[in-house]
C-alpha atoms as a PDB file:
ATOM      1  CA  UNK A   1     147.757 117.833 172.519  1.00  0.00           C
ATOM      2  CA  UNK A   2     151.061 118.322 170.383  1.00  0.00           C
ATOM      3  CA  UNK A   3     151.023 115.039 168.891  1.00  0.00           C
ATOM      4  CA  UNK A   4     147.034 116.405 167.794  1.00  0.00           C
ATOM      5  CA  UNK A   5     148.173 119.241 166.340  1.00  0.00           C
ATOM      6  CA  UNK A   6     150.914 117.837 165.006  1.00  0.00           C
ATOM      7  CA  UNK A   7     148.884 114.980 163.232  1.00  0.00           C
ATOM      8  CA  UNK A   8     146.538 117.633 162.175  1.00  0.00           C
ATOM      9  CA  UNK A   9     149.777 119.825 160.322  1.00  0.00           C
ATOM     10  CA  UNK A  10     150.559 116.965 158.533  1.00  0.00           C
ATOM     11  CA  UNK A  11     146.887 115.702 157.049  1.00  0.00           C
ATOM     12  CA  UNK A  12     146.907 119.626 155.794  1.00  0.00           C
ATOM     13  CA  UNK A  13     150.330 119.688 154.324  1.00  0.00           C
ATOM     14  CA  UNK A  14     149.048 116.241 152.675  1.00  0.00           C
ATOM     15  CA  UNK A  15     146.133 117.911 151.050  1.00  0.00           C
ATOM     16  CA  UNK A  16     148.032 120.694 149.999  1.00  0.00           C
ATOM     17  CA  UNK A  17     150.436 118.382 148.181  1.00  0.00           C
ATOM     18  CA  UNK A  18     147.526 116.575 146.782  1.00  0.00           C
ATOM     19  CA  UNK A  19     146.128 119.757 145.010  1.00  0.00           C
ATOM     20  CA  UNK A  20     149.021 120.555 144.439  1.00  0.00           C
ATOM     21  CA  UNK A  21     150.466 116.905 142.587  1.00  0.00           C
ATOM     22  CA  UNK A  22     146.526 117.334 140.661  1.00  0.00           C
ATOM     23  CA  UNK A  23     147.406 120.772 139.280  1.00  0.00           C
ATOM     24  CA  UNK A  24     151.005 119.388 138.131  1.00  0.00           C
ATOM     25  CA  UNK A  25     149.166 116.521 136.627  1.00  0.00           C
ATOM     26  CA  UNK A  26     146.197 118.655 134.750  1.00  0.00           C
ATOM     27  CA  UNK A  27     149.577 121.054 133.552  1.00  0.00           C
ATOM     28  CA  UNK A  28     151.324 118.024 132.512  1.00  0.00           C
ATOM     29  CA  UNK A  29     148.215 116.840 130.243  1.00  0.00           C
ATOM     30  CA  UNK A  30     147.265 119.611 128.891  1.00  0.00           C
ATOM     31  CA  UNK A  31     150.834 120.382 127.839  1.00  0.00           C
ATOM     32  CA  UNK A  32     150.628 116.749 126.316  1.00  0.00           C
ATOM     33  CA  UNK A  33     147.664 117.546 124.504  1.00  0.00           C
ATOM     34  CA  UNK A  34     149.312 120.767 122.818  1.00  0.00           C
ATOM     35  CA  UNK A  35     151.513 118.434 121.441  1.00  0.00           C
ATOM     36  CA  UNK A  36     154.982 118.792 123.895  1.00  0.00           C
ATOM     37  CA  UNK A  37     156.421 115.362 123.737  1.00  0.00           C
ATOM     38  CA  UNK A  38     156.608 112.746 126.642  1.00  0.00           C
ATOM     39  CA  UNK A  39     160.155 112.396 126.945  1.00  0.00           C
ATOM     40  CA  UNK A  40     160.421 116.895 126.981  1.00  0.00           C
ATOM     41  CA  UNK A  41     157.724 116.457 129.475  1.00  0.00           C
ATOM     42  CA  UNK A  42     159.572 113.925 131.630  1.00  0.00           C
ATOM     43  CA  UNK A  43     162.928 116.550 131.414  1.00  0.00           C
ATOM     44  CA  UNK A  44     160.361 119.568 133.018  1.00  0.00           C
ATOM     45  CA  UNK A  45     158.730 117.669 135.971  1.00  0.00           C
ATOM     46  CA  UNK A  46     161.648 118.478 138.350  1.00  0.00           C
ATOM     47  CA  UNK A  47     162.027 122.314 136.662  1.00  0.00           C
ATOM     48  CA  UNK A  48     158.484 122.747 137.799  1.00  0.00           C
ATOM     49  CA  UNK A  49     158.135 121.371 140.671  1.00  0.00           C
ATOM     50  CA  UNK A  50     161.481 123.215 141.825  1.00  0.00           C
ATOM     51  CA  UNK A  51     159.654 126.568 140.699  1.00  0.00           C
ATOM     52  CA  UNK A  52     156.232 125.036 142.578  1.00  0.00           C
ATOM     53  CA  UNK A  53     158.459 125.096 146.006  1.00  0.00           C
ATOM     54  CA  UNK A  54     160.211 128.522 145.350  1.00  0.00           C
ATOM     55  CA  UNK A  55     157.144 129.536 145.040  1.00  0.00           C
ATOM     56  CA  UNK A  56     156.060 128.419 148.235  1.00  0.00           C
ATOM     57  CA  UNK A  57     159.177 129.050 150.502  1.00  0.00           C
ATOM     58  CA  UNK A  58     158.602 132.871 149.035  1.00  0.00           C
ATOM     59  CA  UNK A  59     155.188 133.039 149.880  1.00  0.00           C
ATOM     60  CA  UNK A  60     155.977 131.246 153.401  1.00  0.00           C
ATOM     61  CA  UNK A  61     158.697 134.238 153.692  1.00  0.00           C
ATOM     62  CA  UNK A  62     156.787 136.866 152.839  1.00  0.00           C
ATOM     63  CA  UNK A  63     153.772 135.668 155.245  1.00  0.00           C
ATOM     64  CA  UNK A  64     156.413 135.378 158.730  1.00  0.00           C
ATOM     65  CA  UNK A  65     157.861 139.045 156.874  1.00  0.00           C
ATOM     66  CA  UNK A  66     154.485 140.740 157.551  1.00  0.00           C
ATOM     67  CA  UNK A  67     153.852 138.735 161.034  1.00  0.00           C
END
């Protein structure tokens, strides 16, 4: 039964960082289409994505906070 549930945490952290990799991408492009260059581009992937999991370890927080 762990090894289930287990299985079944990981498939749904998967599709979170699926939507989550498509949203970077459709940020990314339509940054790219505004006219920010690739190689500026390339220098904010890790800036966002560091943001992205602040983000998430703050929401996580705040959820166990009000548990």
């Amino acid at each position: 039964m762990g090894n289930h549930t287990n299985a079944l945490n990981t498939l749904e952290q998967i599709k979170r960082e699926t939507k989550d990799d498509a949203r970077l991408y459709a940020c990314i492009r339509d940054l790219y289409e505004q006219g920010v260059s690739l190689s500026d581009l390339k220098a904010l992937i890790p800036d966002i994505r560091r943001t992205r999991e602040q983000l998430q370890l703050k929401r996580m927080h705040t959820v166990w906070h009000h548990l």
